[in-house]
PDB file of N, CA and C in Angstrom:
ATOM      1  N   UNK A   1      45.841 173.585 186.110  1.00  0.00           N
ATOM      2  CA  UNK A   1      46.774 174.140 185.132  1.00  0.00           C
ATOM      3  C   UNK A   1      46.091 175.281 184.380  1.00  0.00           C
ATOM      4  N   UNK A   2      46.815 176.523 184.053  1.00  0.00           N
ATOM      5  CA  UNK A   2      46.172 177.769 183.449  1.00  0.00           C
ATOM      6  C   UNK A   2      46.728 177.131 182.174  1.00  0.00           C
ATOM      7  N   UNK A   3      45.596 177.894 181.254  1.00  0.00           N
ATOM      8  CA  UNK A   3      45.188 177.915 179.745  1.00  0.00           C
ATOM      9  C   UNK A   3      46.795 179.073 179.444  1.00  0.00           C
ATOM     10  N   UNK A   4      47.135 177.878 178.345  1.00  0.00           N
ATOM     11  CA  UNK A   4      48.267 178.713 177.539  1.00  0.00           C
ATOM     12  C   UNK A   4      48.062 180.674 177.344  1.00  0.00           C
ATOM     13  N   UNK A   5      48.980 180.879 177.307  1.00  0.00           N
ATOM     14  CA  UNK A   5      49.266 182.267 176.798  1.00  0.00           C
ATOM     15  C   UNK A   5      48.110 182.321 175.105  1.00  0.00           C
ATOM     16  N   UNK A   6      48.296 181.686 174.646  1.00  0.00           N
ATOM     17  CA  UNK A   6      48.213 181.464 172.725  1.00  0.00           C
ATOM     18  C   UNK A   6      46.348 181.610 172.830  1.00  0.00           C
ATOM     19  N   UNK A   7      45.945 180.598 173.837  1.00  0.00           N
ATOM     20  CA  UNK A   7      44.548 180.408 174.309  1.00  0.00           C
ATOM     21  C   UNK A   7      43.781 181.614 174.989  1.00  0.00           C
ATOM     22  N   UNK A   8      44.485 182.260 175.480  1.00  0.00           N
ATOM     23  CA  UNK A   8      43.528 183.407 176.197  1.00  0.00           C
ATOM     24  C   UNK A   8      43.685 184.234 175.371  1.00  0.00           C
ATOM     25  N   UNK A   9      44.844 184.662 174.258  1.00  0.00           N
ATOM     26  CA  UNK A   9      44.548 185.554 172.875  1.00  0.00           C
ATOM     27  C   UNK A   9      43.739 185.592 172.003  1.00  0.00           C
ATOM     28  N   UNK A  10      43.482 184.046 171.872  1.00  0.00           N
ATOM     29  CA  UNK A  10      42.388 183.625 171.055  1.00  0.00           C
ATOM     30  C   UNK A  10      41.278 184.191 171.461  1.00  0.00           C
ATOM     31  N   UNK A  11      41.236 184.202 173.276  1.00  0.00           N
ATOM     32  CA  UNK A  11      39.851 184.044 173.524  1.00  0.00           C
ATOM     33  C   UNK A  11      39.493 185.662 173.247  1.00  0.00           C
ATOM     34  N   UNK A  12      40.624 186.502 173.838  1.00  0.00           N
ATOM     35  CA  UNK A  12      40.541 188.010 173.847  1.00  0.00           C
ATOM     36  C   UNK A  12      40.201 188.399 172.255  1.00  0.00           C
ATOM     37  N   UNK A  13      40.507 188.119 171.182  1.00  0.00           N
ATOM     38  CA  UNK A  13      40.316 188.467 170.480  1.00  0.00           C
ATOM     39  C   UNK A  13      38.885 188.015 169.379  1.00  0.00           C
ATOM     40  N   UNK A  14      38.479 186.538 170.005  1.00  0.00           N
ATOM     41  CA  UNK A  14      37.207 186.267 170.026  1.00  0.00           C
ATOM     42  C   UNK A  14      35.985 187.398 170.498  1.00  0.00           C
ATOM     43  N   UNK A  15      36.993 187.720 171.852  1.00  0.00           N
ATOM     44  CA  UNK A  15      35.736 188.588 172.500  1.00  0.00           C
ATOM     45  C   UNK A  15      35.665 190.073 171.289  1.00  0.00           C
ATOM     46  N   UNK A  16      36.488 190.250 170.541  1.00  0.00           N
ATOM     47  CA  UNK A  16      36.466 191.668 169.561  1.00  0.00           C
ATOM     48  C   UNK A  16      35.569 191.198 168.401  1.00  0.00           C
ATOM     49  N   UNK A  17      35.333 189.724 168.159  1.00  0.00           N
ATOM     50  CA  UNK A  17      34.805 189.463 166.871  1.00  0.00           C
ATOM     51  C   UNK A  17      33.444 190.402 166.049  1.00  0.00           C
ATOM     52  N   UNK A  18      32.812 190.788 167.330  1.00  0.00           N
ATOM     53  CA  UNK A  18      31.489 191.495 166.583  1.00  0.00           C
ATOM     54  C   UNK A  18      31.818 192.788 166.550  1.00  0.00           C
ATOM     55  N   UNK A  19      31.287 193.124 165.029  1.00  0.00           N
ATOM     56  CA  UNK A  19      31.816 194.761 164.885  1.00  0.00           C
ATOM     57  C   UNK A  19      30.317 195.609 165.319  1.00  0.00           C
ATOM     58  N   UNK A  20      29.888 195.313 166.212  1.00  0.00           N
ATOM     59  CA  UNK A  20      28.988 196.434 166.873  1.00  0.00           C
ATOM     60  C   UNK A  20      30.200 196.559 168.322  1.00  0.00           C
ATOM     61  N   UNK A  21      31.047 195.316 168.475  1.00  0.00           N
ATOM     62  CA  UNK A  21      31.762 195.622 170.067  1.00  0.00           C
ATOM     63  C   UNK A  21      33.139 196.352 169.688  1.00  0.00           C
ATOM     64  N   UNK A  22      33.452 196.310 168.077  1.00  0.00           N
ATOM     65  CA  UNK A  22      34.595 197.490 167.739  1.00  0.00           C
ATOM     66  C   UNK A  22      33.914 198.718 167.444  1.00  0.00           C
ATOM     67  N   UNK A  23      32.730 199.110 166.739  1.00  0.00           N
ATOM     68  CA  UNK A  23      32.372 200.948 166.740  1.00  0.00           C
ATOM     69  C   UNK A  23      32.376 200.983 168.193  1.00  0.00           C
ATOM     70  N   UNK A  24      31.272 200.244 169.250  1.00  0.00           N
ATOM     71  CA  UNK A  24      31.269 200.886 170.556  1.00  0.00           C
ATOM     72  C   UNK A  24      32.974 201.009 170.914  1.00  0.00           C
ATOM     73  N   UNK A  25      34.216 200.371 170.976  1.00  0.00           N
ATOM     74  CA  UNK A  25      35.253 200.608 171.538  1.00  0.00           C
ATOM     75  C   UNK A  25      35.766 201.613 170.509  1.00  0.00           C
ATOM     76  N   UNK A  26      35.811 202.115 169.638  1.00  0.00           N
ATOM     77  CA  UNK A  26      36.204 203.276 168.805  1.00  0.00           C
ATOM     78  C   UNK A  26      35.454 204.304 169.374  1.00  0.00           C
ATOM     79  N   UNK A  27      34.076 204.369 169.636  1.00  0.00           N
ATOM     80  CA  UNK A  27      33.573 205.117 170.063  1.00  0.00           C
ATOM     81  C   UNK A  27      34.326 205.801 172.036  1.00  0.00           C
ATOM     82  N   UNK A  28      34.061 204.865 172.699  1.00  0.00           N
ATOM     83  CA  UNK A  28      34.690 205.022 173.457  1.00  0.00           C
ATOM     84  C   UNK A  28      36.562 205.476 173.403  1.00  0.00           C
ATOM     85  N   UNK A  29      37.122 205.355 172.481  1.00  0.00           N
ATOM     86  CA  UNK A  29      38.029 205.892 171.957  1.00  0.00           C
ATOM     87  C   UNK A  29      38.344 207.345 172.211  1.00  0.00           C
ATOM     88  N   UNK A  30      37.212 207.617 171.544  1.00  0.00           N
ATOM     89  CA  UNK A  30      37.265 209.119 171.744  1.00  0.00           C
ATOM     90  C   UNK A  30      37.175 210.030 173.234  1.00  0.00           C
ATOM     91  N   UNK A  31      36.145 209.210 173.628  1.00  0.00           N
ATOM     92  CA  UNK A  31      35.601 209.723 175.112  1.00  0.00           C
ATOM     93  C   UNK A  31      34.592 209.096 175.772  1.00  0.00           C
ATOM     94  N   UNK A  32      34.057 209.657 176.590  1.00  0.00           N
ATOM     95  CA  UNK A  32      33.190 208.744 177.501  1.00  0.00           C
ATOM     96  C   UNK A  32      32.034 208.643 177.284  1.00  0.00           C
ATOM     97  N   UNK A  33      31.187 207.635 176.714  1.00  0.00           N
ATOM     98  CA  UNK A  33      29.491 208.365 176.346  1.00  0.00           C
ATOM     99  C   UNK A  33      28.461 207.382 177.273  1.00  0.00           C
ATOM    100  N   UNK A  34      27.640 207.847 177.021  1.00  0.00           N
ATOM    101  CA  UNK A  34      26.074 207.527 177.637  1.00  0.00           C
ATOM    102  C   UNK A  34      25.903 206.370 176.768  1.00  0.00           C
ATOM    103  N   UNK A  35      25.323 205.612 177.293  1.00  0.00           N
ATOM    104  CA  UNK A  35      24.420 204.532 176.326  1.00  0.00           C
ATOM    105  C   UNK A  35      23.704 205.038 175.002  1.00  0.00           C
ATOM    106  N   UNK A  36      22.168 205.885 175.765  1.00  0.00           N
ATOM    107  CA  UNK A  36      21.610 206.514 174.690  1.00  0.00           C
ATOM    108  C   UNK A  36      23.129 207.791 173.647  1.00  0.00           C
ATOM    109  N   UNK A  37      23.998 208.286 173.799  1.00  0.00           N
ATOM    110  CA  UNK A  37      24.551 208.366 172.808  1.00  0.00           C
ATOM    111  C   UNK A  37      25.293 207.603 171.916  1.00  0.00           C
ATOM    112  N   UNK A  38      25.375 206.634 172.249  1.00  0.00           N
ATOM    113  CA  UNK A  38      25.790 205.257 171.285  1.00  0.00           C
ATOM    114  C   UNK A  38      24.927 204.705 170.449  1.00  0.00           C
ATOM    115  N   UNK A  39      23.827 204.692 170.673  1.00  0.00           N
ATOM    116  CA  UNK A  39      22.638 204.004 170.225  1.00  0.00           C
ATOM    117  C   UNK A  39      22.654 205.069 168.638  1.00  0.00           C
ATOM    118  N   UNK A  40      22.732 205.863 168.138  1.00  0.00           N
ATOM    119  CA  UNK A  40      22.389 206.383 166.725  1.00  0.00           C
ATOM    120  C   UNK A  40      23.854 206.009 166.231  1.00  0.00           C
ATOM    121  N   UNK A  41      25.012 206.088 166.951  1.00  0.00           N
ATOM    122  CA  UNK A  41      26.105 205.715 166.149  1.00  0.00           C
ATOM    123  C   UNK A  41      26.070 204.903 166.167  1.00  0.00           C
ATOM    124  N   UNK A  42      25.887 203.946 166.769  1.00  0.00           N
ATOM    125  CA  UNK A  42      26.176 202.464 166.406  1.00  0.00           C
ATOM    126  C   UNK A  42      25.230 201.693 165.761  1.00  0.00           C
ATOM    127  N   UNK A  43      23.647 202.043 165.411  1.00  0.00           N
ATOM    128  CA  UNK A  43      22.992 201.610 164.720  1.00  0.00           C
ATOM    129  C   UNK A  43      22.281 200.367 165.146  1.00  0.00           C
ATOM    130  N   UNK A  44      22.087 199.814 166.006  1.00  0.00           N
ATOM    131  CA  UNK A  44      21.304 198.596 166.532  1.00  0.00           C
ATOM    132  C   UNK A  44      20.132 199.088 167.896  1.00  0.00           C
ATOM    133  N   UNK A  45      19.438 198.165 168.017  1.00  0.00           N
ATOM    134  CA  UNK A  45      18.526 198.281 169.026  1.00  0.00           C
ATOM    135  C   UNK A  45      19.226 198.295 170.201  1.00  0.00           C
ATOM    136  N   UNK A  46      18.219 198.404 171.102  1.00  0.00           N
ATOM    137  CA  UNK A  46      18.948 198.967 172.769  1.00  0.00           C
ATOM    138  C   UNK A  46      19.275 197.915 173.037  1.00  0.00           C
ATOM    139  N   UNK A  47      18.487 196.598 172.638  1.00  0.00           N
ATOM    140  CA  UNK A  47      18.281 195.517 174.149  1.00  0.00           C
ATOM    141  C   UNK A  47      19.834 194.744 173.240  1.00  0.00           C
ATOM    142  N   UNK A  48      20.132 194.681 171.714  1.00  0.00           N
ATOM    143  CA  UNK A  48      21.412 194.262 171.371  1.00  0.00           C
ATOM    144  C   UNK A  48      22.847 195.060 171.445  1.00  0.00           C
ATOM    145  N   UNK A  49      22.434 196.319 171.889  1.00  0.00           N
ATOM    146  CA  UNK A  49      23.659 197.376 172.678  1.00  0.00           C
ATOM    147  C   UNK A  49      23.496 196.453 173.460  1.00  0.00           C
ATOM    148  N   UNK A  50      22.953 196.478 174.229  1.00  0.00           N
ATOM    149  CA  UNK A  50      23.071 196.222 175.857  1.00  0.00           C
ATOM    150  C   UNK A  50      23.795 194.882 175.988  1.00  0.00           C
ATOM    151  N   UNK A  51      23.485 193.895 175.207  1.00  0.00           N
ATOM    152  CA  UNK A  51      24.015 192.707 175.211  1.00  0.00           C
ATOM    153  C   UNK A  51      25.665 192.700 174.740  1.00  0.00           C
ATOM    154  N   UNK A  52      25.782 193.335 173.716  1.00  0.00           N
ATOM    155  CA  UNK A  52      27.636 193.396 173.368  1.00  0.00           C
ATOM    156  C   UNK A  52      28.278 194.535 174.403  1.00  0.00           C
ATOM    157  N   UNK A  53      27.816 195.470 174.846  1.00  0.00           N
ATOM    158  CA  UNK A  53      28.165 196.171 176.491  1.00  0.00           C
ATOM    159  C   UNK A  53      28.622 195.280 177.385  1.00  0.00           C
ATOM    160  N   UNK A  54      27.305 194.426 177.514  1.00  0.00           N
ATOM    161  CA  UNK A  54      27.724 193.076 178.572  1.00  0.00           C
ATOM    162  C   UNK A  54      28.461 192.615 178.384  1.00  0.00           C
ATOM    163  N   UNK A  55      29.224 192.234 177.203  1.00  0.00           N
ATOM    164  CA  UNK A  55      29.990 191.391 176.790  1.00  0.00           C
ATOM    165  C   UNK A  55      31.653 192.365 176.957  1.00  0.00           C
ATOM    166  N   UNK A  56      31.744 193.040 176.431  1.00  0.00           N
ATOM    167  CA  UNK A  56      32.630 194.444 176.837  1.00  0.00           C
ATOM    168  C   UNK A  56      32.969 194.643 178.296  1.00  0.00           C
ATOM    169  N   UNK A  57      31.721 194.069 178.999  1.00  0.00           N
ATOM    170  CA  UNK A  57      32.532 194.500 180.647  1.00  0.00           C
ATOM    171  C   UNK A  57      32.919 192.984 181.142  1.00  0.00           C
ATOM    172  N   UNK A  58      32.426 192.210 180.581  1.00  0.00           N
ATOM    173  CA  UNK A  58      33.034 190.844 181.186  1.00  0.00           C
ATOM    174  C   UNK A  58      34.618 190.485 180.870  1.00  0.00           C
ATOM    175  N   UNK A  59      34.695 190.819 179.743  1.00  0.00           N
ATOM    176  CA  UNK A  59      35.832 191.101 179.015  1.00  0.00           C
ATOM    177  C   UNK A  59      37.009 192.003 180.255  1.00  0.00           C
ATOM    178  N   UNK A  60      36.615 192.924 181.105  1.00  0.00           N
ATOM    179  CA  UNK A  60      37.250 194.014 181.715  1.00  0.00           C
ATOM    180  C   UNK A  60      37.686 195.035 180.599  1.00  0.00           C
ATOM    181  N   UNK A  61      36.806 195.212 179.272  1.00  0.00           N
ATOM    182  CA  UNK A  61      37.372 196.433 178.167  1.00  0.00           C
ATOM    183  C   UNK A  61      37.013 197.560 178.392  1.00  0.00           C
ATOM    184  N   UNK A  62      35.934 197.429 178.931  1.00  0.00           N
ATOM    185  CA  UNK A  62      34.742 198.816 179.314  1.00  0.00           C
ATOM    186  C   UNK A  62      34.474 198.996 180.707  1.00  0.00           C
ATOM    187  N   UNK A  63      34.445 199.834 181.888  1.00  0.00           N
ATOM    188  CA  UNK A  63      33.790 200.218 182.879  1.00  0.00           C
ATOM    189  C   UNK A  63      32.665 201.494 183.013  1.00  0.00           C
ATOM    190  N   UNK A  64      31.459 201.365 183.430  1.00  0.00           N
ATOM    191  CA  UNK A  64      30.567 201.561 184.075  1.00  0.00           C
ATOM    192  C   UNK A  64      30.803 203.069 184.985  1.00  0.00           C
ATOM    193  N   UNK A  65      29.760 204.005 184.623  1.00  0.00           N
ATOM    194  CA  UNK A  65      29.737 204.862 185.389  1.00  0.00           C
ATOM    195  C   UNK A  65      28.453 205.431 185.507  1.00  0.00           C
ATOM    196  N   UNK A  66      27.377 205.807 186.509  1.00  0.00           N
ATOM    197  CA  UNK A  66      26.152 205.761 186.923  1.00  0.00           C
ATOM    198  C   UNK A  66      25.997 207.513 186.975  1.00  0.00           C
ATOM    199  N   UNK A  67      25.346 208.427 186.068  1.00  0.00           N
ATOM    200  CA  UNK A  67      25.383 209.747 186.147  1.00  0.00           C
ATOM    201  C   UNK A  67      23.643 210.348 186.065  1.00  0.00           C
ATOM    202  N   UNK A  68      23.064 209.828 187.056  1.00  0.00           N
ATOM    203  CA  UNK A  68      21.758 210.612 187.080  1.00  0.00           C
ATOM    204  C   UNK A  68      21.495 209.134 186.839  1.00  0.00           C
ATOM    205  N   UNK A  69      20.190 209.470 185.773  1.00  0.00           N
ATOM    206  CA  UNK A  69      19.471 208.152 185.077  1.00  0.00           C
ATOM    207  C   UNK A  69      20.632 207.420 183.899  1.00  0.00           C
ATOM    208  N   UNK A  70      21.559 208.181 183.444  1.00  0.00           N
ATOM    209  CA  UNK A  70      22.123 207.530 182.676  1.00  0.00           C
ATOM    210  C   UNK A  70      23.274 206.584 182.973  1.00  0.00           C
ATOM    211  N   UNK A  71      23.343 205.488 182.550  1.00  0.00           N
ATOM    212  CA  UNK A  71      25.068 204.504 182.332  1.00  0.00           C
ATOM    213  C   UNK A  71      25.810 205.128 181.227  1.00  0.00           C
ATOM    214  N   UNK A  72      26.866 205.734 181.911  1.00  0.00           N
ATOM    215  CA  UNK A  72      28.127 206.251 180.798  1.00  0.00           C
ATOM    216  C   UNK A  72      29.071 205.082 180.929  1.00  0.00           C
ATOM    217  N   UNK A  73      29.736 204.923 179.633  1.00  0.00           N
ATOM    218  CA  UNK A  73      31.143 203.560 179.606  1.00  0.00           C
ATOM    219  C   UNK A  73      32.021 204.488 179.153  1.00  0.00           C
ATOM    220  N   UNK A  74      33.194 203.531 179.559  1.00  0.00           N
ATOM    221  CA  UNK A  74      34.769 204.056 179.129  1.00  0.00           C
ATOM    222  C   UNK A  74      35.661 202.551 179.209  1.00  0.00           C
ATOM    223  N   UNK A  75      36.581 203.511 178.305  1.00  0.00           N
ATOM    224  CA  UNK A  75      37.409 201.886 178.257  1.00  0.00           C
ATOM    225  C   UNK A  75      38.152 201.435 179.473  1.00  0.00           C
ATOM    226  N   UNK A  76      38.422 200.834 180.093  1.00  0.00           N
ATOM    227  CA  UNK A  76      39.242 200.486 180.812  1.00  0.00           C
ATOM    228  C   UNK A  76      40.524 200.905 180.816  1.00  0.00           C
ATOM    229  N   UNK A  77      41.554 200.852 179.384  1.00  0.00           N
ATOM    230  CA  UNK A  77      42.608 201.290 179.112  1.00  0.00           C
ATOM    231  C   UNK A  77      42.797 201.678 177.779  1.00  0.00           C
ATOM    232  N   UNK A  78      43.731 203.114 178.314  1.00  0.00           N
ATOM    233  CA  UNK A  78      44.074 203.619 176.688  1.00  0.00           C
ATOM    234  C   UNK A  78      45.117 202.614 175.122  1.00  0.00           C
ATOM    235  N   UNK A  79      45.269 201.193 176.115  1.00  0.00           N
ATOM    236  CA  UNK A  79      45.666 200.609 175.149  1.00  0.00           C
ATOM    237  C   UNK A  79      44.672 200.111 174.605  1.00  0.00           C
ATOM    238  N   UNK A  80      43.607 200.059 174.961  1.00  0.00           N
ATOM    239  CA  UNK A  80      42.498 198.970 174.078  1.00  0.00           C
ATOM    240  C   UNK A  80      42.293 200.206 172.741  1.00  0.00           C
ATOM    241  N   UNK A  81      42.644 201.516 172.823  1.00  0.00           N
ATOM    242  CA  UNK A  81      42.099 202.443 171.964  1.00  0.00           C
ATOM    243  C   UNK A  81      43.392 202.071 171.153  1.00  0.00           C
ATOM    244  N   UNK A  82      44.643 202.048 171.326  1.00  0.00           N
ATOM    245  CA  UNK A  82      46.049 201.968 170.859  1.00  0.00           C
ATOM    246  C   UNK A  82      45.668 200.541 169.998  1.00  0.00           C
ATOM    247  N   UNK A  83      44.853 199.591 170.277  1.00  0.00           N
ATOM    248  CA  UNK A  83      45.352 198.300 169.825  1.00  0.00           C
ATOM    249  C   UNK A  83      44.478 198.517 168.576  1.00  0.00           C
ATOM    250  N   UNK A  84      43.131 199.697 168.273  1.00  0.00           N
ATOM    251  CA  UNK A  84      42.436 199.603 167.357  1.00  0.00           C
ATOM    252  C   UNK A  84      43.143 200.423 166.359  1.00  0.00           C
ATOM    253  N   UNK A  85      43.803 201.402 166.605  1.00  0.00           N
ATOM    254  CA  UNK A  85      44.716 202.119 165.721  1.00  0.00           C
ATOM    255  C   UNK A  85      45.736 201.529 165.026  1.00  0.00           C
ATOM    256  N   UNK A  86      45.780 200.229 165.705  1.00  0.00           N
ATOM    257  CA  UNK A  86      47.196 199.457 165.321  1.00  0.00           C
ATOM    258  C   UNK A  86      46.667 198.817 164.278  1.00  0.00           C
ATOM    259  N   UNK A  87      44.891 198.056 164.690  1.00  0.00           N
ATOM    260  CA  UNK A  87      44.299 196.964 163.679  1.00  0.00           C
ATOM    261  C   UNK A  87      44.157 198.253 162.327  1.00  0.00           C
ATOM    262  N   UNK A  88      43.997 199.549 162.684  1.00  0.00           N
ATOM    263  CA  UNK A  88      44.053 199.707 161.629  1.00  0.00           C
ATOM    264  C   UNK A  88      44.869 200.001 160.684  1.00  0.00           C
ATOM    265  N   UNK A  89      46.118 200.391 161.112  1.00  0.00           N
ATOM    266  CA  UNK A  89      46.953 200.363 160.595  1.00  0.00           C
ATOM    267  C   UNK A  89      47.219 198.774 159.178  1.00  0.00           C
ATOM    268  N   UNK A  90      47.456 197.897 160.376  1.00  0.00           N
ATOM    269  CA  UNK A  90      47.817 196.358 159.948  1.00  0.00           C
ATOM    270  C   UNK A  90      46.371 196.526 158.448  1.00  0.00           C
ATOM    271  N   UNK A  91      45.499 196.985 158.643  1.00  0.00           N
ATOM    272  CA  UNK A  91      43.771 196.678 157.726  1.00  0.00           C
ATOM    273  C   UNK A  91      44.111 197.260 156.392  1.00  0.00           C
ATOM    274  N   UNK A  92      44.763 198.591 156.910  1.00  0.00           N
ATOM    275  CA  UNK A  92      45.363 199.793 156.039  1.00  0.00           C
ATOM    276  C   UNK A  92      46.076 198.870 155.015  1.00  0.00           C
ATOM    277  N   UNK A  93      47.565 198.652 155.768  1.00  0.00           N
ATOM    278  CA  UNK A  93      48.290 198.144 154.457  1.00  0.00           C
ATOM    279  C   UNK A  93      48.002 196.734 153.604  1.00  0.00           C
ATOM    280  N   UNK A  94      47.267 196.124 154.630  1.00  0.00           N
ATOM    281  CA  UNK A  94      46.753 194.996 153.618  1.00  0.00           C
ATOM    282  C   UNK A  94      45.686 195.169 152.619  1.00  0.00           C
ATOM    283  N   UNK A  95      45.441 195.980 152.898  1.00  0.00           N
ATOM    284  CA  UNK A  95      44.216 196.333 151.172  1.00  0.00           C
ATOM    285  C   UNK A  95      44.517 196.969 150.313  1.00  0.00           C
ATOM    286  N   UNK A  96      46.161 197.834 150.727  1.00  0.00           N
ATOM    287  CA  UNK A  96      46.616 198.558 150.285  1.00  0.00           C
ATOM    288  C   UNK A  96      47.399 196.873 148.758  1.00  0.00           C
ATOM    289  N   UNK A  97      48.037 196.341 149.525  1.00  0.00           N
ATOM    290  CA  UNK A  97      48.242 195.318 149.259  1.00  0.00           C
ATOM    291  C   UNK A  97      47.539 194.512 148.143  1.00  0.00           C
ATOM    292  N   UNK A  98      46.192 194.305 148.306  1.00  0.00           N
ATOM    293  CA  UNK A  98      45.406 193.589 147.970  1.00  0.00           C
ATOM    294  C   UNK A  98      45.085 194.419 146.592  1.00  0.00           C
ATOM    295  N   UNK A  99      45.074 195.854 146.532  1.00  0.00           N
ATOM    296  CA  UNK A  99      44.554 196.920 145.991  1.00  0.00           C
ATOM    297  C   UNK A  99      45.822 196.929 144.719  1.00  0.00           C
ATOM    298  N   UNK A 100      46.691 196.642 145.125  1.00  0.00           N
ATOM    299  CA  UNK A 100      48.248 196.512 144.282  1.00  0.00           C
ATOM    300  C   UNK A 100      48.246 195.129 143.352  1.00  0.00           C
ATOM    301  N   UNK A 101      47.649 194.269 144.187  1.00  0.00           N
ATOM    302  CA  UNK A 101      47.681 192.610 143.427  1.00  0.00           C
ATOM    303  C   UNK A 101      46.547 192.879 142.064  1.00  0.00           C
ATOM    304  N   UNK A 102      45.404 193.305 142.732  1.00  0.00           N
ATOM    305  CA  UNK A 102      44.484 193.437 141.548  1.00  0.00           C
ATOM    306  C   UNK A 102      45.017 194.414 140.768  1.00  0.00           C
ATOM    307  N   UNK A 103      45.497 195.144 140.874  1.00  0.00           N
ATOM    308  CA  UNK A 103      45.759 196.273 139.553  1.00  0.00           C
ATOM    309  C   UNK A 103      46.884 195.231 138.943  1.00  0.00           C
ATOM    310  N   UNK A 104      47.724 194.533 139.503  1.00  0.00           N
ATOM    311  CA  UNK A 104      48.899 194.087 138.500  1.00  0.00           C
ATOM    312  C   UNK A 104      48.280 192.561 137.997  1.00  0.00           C
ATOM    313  N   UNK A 105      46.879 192.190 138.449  1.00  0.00           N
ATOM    314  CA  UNK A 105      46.337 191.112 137.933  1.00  0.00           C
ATOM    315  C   UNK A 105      45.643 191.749 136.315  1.00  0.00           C
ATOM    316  N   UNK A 106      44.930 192.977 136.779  1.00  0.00           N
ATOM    317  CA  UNK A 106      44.222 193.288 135.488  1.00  0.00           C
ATOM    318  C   UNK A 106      44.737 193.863 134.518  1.00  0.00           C
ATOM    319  N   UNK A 107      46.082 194.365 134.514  1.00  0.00           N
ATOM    320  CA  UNK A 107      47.370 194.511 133.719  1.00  0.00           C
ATOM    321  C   UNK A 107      47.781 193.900 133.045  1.00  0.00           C
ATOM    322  N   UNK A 108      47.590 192.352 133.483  1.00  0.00           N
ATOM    323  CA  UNK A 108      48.482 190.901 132.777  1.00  0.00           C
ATOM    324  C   UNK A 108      47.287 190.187 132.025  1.00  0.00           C
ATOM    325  N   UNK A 109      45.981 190.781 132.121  1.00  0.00           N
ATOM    326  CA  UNK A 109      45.050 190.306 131.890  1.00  0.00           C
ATOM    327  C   UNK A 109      44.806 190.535 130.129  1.00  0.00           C
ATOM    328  N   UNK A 110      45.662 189.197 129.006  1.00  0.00           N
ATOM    329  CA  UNK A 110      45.456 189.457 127.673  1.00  0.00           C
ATOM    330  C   UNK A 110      44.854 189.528 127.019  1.00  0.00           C
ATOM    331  N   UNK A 111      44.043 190.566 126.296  1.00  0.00           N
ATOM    332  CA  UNK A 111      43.010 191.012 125.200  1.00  0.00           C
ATOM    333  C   UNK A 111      41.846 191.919 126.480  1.00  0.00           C
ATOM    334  N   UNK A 112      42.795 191.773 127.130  1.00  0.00           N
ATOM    335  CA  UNK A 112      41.230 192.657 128.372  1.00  0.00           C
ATOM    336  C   UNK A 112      41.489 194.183 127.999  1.00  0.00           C
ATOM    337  N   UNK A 113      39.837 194.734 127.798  1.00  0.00           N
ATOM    338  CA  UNK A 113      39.687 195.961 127.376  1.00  0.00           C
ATOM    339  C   UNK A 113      39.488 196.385 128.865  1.00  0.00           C
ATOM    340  N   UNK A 114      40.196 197.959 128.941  1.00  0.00           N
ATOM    341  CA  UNK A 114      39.542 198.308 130.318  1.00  0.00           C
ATOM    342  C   UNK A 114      37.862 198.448 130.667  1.00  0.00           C
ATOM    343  N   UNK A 115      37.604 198.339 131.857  1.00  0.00           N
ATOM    344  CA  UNK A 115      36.462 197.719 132.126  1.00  0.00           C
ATOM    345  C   UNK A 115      35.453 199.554 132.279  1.00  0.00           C
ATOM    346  N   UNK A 116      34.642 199.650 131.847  1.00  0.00           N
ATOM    347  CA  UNK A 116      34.369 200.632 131.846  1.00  0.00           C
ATOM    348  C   UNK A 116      33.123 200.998 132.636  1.00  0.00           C
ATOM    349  N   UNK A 117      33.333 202.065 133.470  1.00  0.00           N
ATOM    350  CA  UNK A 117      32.118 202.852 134.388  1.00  0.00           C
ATOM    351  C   UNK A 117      30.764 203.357 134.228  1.00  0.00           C
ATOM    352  N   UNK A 118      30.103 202.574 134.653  1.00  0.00           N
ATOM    353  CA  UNK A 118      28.356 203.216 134.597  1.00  0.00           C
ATOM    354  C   UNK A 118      28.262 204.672 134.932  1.00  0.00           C
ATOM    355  N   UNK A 119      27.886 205.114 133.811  1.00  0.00           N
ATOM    356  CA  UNK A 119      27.400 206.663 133.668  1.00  0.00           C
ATOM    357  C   UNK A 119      26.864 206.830 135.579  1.00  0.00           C
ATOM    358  N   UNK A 120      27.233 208.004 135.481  1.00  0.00           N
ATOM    359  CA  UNK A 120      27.055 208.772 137.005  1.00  0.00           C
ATOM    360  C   UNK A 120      25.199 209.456 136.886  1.00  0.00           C
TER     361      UNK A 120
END
């Protein structure tokens, strides 16, 4: 018997949990890069690139392309770039949200002086 529909979402979206495997897919977003050009944007060591990469192609998010000495990746599909535009969207209005609750919390807030800013 195959694993529910509900279960392999979970799992797909398990596989997004580490945000070194969302800059590399933003990155790839844009276009196709080399390993070593990932490595200063994304900020981690090689041998833990290499490991969330791995994890990216098991997934089928990322494919492999061999150019001289270098491994260039790309996404597999332009929806995986579509689905990060979407998370951000959804990220967008909820803080937007969140950003609205606190201002109308510290509004209702009685005898509260506004809170005032450390000299620049």
């Amino acid at each position: 018997m195959s694993a529910p529909l509900y279960q392999l979402k979970a799992e797909f979206f398990k596989t997004l949990g580490h945000p070194v495997q969302i800059r590399v897919l933003e990155l790839l977003s844009e276009r196709e890069h080399a390993v070593f050009e990932m490595l200063p944007e994304v900020g981690v060591e090689p041998a833990h690139l290499s490991q969330q990469l791995a994890v990216l192609r098991r997934a089928n998010l990322v494919i492999t392309r061999k150019k001289g000495s270098a491994v260039h990746y790309s996404l597999t599909s332009p929806q995986v770039a579509e689905l990060l535009r979407l998370a951000r969207t959804i990220l967008s209005g909820v803080l937007a949200g969140q950003a609205e609750l606190l201002a109308d919390l510290r509004a209702a807030e009685p005898d509260a002086e506004p809170r005032q800013r450390a000299p620049s």
